[in-house]
Protein backbone atom coordinates (compact mmCIF):
# COMPACT_ATOMS: atom_id res chain seq x y z
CA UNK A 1 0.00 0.00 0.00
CA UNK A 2 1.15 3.46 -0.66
CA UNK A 3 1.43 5.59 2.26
CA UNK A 4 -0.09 8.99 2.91
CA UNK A 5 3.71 10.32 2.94
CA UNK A 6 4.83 9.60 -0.25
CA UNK A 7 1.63 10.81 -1.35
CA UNK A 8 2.60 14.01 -0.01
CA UNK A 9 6.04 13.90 -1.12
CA UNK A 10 4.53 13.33 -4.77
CA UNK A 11 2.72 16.33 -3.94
CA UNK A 12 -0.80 17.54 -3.24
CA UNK A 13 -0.46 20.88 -2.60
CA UNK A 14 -4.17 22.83 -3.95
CA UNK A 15 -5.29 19.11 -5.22
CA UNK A 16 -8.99 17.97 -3.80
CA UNK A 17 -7.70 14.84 -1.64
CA UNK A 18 -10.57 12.53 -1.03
CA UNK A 19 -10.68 10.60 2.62
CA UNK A 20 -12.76 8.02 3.31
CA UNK A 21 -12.97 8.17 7.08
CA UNK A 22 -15.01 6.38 9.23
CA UNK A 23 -17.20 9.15 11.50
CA UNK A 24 -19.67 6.49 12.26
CA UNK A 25 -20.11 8.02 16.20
CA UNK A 26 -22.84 6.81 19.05
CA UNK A 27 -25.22 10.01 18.94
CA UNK A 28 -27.58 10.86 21.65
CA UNK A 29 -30.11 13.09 19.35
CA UNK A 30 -27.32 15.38 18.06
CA UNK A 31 -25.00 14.91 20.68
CA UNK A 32 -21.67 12.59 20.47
CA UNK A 33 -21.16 10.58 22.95
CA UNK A 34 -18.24 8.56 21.91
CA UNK A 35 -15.73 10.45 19.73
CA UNK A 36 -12.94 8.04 19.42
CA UNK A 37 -13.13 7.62 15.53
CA UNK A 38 -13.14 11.19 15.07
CA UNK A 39 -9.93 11.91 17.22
CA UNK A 40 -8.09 8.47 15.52
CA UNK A 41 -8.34 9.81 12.07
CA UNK A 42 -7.70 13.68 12.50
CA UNK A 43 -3.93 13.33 12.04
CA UNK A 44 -4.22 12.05 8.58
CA UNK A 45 -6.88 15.09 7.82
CA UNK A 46 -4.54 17.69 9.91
CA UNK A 47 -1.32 16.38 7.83
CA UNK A 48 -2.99 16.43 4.39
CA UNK A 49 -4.17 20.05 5.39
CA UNK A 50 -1.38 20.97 6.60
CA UNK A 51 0.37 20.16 2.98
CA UNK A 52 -2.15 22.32 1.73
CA UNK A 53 -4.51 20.14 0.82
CA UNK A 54 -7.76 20.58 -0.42
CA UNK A 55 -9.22 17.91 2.08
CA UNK A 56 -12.99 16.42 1.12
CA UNK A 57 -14.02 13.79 4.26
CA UNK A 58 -16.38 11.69 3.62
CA UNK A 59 -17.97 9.06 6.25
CA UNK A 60 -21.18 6.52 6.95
CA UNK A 61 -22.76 6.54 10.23
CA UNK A 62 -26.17 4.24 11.01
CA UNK A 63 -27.88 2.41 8.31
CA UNK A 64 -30.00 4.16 6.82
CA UNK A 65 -32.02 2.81 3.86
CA UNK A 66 -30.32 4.59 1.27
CA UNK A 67 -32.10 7.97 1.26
CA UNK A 68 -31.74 11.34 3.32
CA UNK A 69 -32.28 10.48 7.20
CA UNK A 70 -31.65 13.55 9.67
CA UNK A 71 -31.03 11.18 12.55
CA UNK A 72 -27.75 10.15 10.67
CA UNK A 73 -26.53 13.12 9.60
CA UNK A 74 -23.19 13.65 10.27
CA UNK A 75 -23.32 17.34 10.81
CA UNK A 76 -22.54 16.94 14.72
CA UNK A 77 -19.49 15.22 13.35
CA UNK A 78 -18.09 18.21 11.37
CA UNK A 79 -18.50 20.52 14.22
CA UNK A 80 -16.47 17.90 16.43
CA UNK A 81 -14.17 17.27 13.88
CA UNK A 82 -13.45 21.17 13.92
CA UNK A 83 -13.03 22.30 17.15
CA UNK A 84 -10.49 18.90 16.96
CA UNK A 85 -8.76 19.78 14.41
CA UNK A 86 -8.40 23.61 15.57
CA UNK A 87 -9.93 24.98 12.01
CA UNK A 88 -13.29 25.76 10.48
CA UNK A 89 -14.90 22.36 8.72
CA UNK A 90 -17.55 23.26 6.49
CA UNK A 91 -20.12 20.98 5.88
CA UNK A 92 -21.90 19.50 2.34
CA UNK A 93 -25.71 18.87 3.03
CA UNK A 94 -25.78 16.26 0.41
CA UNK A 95 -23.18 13.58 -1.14
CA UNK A 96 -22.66 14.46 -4.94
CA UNK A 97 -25.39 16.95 -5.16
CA UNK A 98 -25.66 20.64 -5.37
CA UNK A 99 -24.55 20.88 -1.76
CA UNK A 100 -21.57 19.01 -2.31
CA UNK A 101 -20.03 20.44 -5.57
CA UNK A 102 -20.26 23.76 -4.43
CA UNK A 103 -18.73 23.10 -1.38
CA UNK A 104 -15.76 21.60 -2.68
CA UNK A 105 -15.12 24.31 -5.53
CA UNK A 106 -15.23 26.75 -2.60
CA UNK A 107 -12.16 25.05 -0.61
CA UNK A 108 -8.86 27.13 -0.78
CA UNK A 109 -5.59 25.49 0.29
CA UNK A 110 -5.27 24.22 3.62
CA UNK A 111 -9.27 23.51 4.05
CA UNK A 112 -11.58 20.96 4.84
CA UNK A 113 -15.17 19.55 4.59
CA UNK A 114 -17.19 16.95 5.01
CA UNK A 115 -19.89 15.65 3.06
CA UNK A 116 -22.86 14.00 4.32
CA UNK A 117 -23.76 10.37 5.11
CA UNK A 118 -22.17 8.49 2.29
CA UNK A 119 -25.28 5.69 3.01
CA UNK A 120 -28.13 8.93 2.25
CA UNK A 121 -26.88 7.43 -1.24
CA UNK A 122 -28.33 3.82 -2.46
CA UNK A 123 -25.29 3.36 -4.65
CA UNK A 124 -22.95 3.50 -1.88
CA UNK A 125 -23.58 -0.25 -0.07
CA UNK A 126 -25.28 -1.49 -3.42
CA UNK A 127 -25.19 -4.91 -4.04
CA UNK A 128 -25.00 -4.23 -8.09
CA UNK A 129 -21.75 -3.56 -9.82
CA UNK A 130 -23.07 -1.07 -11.50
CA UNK A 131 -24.83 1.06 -9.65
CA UNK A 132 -22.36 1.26 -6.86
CA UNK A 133 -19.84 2.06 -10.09
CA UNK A 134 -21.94 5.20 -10.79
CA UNK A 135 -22.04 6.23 -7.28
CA UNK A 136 -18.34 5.67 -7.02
CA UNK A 137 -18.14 7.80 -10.67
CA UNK A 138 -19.79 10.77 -8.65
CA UNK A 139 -17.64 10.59 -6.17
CA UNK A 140 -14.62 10.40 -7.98
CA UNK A 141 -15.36 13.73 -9.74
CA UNK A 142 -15.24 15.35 -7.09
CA UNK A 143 -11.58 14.34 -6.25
CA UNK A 144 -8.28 14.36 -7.52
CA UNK A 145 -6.59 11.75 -5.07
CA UNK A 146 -7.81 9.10 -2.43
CA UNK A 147 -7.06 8.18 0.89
CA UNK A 148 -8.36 5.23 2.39
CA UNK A 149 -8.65 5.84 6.58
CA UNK A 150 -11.68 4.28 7.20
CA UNK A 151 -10.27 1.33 8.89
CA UNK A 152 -13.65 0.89 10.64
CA UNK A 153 -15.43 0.06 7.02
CA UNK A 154 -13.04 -1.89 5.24
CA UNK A 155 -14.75 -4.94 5.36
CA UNK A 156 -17.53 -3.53 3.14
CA UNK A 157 -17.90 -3.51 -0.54
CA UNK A 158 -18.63 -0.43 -0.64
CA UNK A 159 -18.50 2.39 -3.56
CA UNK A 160 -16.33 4.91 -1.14
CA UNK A 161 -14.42 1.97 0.38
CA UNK A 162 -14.04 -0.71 -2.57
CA UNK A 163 -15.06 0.88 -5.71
CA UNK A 164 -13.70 4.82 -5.45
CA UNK A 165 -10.03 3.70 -4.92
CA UNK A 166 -9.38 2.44 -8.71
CA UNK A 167 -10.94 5.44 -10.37
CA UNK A 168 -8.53 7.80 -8.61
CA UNK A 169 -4.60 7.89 -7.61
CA UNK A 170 -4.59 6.63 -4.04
CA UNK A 171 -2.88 5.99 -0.43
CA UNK A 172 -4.08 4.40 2.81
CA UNK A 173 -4.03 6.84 5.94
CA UNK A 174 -2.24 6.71 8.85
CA UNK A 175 -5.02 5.20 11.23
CA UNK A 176 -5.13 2.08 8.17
CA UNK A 177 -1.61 1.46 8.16
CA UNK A 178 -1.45 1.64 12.00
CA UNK A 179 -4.40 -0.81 12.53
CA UNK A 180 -3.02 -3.46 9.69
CA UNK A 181 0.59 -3.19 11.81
CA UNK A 182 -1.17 -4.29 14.93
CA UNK A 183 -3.33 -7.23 13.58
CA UNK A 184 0.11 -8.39 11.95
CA UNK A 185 1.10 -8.91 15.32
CA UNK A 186 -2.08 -10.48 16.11
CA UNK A 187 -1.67 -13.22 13.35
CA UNK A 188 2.12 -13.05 12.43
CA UNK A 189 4.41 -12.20 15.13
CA UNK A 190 2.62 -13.41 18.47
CA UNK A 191 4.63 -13.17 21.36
CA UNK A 192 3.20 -16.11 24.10
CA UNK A 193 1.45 -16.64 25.95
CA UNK A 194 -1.40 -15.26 23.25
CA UNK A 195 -4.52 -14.92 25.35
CA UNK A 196 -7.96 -13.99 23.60
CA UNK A 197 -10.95 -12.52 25.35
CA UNK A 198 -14.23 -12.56 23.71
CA UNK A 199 -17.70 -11.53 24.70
CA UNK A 200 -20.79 -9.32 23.58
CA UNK A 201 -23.99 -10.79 22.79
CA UNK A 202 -23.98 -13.23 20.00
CA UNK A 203 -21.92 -16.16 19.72
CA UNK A 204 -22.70 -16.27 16.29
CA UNK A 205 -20.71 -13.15 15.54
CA UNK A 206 -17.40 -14.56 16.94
CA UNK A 207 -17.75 -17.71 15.23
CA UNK A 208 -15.22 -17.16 12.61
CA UNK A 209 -12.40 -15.34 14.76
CA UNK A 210 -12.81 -18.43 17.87
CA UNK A 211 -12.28 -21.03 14.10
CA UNK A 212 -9.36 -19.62 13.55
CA UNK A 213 -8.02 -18.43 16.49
CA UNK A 214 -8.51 -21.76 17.81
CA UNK A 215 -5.12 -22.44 15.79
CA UNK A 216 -2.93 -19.76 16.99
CA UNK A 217 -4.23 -18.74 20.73
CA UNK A 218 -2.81 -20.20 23.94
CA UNK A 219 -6.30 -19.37 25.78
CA UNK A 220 -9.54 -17.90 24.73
CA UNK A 221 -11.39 -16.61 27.87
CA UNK A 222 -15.29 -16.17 27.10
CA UNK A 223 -18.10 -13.63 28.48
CA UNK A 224 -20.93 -11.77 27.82
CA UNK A 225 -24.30 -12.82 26.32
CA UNK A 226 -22.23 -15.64 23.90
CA UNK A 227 -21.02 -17.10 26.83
CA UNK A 228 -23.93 -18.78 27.86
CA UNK A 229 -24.07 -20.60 24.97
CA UNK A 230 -21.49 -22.08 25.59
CA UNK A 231 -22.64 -23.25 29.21
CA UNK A 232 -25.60 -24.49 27.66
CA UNK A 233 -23.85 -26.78 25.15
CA UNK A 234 -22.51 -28.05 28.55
CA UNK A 235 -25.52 -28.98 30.07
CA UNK A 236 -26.15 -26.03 32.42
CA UNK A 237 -29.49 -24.10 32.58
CA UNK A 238 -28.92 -20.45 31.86
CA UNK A 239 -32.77 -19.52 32.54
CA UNK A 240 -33.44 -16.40 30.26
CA UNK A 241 -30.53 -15.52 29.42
CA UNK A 242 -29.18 -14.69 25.72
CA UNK A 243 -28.76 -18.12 23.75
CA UNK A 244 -28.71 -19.20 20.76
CA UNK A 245 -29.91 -22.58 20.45
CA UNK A 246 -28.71 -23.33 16.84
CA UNK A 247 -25.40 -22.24 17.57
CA UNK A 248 -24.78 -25.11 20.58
CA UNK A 249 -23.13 -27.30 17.93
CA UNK A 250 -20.98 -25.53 16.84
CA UNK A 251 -19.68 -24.48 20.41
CA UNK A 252 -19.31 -28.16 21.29
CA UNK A 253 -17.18 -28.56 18.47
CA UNK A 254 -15.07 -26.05 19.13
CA UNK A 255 -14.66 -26.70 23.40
CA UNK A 256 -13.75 -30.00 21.91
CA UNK A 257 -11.03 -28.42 19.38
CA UNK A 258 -9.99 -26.86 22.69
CA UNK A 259 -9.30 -29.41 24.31
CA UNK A 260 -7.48 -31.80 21.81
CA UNK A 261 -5.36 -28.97 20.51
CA UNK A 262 -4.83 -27.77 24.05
CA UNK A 263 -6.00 -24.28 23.91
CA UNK A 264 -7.38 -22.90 27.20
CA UNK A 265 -11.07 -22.22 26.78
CA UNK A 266 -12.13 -20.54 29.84
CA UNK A 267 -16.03 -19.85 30.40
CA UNK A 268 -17.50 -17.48 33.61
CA UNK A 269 -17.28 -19.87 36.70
CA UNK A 270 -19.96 -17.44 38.48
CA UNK A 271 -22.74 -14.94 36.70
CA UNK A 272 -24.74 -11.73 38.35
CA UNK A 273 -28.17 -12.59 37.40
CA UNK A 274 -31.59 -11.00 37.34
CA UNK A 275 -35.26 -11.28 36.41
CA UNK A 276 -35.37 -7.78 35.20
CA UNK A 277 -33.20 -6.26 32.45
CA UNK A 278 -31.69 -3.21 33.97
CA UNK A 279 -32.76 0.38 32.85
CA UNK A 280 -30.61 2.04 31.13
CA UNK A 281 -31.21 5.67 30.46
CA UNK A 282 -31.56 6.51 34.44
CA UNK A 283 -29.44 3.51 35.16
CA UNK A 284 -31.90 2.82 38.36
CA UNK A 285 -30.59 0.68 41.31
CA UNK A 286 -30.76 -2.93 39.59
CA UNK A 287 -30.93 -6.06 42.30
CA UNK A 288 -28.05 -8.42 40.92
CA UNK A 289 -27.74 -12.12 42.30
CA UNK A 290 -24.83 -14.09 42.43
CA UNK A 291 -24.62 -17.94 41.61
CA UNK A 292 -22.68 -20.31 40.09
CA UNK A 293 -22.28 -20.18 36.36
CA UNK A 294 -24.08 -24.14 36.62
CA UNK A 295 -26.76 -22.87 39.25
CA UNK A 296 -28.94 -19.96 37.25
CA UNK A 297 -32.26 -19.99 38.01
CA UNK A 298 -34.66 -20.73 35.45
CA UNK A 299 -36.33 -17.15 35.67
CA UNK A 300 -33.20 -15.41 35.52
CA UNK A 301 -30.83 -13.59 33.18
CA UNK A 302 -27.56 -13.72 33.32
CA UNK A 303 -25.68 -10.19 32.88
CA UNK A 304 -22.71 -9.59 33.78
CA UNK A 305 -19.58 -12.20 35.50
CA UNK A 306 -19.36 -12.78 38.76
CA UNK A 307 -16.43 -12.44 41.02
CA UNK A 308 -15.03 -15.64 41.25
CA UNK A 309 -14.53 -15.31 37.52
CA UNK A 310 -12.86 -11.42 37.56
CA UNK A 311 -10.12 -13.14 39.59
CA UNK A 312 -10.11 -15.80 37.04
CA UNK A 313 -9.70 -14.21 33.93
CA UNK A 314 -7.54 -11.52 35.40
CA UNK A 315 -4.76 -14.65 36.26
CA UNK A 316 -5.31 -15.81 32.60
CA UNK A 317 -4.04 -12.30 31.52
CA UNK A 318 -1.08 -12.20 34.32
CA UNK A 319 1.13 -13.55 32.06
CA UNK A 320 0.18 -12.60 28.45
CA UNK A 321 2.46 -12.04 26.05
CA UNK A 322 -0.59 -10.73 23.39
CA UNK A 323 -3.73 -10.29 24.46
CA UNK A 324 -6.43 -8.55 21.85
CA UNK A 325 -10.13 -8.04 23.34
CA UNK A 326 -13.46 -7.90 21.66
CA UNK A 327 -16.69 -7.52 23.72
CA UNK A 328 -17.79 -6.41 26.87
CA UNK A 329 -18.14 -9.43 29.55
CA UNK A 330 -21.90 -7.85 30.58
CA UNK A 331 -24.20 -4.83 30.52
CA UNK A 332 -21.43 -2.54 31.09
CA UNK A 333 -23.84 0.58 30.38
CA UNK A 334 -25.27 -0.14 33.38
CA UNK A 335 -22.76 0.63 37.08
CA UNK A 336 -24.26 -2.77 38.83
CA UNK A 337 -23.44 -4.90 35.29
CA UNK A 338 -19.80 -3.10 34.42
CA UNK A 339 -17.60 -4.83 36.81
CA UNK A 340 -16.63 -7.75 34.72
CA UNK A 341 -15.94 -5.35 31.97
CA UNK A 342 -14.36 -3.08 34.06
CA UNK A 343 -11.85 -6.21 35.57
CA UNK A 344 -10.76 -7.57 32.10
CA UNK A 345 -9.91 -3.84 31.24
CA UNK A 346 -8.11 -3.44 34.15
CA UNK A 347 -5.89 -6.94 33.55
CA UNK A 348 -5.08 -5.88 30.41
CA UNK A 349 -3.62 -2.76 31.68
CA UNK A 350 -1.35 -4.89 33.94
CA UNK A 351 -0.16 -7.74 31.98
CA UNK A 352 3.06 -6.88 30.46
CA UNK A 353 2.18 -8.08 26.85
CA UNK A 354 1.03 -6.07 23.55
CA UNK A 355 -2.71 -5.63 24.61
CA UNK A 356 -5.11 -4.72 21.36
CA UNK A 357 -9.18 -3.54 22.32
CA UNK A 358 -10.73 -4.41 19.79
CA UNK A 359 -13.13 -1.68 18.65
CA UNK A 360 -16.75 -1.72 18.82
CA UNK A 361 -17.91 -1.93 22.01
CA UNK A 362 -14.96 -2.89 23.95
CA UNK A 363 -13.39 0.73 22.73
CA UNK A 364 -16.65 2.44 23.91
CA UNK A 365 -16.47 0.25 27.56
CA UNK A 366 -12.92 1.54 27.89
CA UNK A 367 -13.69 4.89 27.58
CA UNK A 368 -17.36 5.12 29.01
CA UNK A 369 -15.58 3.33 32.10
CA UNK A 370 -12.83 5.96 32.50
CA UNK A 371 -9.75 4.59 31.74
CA UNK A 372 -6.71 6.35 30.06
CA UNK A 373 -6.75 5.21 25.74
CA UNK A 374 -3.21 5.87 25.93
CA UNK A 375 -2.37 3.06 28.39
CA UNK A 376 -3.50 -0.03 26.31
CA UNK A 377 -1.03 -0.93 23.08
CA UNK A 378 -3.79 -0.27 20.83
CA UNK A 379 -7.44 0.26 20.62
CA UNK A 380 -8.92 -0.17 17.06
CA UNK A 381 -11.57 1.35 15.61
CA UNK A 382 -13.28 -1.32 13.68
CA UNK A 383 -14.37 -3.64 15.44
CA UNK A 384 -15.97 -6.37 12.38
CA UNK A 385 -12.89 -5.09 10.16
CA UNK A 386 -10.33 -6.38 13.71
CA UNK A 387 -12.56 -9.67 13.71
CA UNK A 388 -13.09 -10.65 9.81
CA UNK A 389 -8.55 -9.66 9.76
CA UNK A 390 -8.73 -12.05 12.38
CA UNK A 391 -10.89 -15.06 10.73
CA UNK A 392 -8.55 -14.69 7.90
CA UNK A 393 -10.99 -12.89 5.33
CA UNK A 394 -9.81 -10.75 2.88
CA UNK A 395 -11.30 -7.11 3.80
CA UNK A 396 -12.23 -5.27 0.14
CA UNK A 397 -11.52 -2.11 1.43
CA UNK A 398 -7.84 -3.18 2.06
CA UNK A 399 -7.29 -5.35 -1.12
CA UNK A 400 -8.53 -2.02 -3.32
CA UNK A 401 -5.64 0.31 -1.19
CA UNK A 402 -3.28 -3.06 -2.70
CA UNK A 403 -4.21 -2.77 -6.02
């Protein structure tokens, strides 16, 4: 991949420099209340300004079905972006529109805008060829260069991520390169022992990483809603909490991988439980129970781990030589479900290995939870893009920065 230097050095001084970032921030109406992503890829915008750049960003954030939305706009995120980056960021109220090209003919030197949600657009996550081509034509007119930063959408075929690249010269940003250096560490140069930490809801989404991680992890240490699949597919009642029945199979096929290949695979040894799933927005007094990870009761949800299995996990990590995290071990939102989350971030912060977050909401825990970014190796900022790397996919949005 050609980096952002040399496309610098080659020169892009009053040239319109497309950058697909990825803005894709929690909102609370019009409020941001996560703005990780925003701060991880203002250094490549800053240096591309900075070379006098004419710099166009462009982002998704939400789904929406492929028309205007205003509960996905990303204006909030060009006001953050501004006061981040220390400079006016003016803001296109459409994609390729009238909005957009006027915008972009106004930029001098040095300036920057972003357009709005990429996804307002059908041909941006278009499953036809063509159509996503035309979108990706629009784009591309707009533009005299590309930079590909949106590590957190790179395992999308997408027209801004996939298509836009070959129609225009182009380099991958600094927050790409950074996050493919780390998950080369991840899959090519593991220092031992390599401990992985999974949790979050569904098992089913961490299906392809635990396949092939299963191959090149020392332990795998599991929590959150998929864990009690797991404990199912081991005979234990887990009363009403998350499972997914058709995935039990497939997790006694892999505890049995486990074992032969002799791969720790560590599930919660004790669970807070409850019959009521905490609230949220006022975050009300919940009434947590604690039992055995074997002993839930059959009206009961289990939400967050116990204990017993903090002091666990946290001697699995005591010794890691790379760990890399994805998913919170309960309902972290919540102060009476966050402890488990709030333990395994804490043990990564004292093992001595590389430690890697994982993105998603891992990243948000770590930050909604108070602890300093700066302390852990890495955290990334795409969380499916860290786990699909990890299963061994290739991610389109990388392969077209290869090209």
């Amino acid at each position: 991949m050609k980096t952002i230097d040399e496309l610098i050095q080659d020169g892009v001084t009053g040239k319109r420099v497309f950058v697909r970032a990825d803005l894709n921030v929690p909102l609370d109406g019009t409020t941001i209340t996560d703005d990780g992503r925003i701060r991880a890829v203002a250094p490549t915008i800053a240096k591309l300004a900075e070379a006098g750049a004419k710099v166009i960003v462009a982002s998704h954030l939400g789904r929406p079905k492929g028309a205007p939305d205003p509960q996905f706009s990303l204006a909030p995120a060009a006001v953050r972006l501004g006061e981040i980056l220390g400079k006016n960021v003016s803001f296109a109220t459409d994609t390729v529109g009238d909005s957009a090209k006027a915008t972009v003919a106004a930029l001098g030197d040095g300036e920057v805008t972003l357009l709005e949600n990429l996804r307002f657009n059908a041909g941006e996550t278009s499953k036809d060829d063509a159509e996503r081509g035309a979108f990706a034509d629009a784009l591309a007119s707009l533009a005299d260069l590309y930079v590909g930063d949106g590590f957190g959408a790179v395992h999308r075929k997408h027209a801004s991520v996939y298509d836009l690249p070959s129609r225009l010269p182009q380099a991958a940003g600094d927050l790409i390169a950074t996050e493919v250096g780390v998950l080369k560490k991840l899959t090519d140069d593991v220092q031992r022992p390599y401990v992985v930490v999974l949790g979050g809801a569904k098992v089913s989404d961490k299906l392809g990483v635990i396949d092939n991680l299963l191959e090149k992890a020392d332990r795998i240490l599991i929590g959150g809603g998929m864990s009690y699949t797991f404990l199912k597919a081991k005979g234990h009642e887990v009363g009403i909490s998350l499972l997914q029945e058709d995935q039990i199979p497939v997790c006694l096929e892999y505890l049995a991988r486990a074992e032969k290949r002799g791969v720790e695979f560590v599930l919660p040894v004790d669970v807070l439980v409850s019959a009521d799933f905490p609230d949220l927005k006022t975050k009300a007094p919940a009434n947590p129970e604690l039992v055995a990870s074997d002993a839930i009761p059959a009206d009961k949800e289990g939400l967050d781990i116990g204990p017993k299995t903090r002091e666990l996990y946290a001697s699995k990590l005591a010794d890691a030589g790379t760990v890399f995290w994805n998913g919170p071990m309960g309902v972290f939102e919540h102060p009476d479900y966050a402890n488990g989350t709030r333990a395994v971030a804490q043990a990564l912060l004292d093992s001595p290995g590389f430690t890697v977050v994982g993105g998603g909401d891992s990243a948000a825990a770590v930050r909604i939870l108070g602890f300093d970014e700066n302390a852990f190796g890495h955290i990334s900022t795409g969380g499916g893009a860290s786990l699909e790397y990890l299963e061994g996919k290739t991610l389109p949005g990388l392969a077209a920065l290869e090209d």
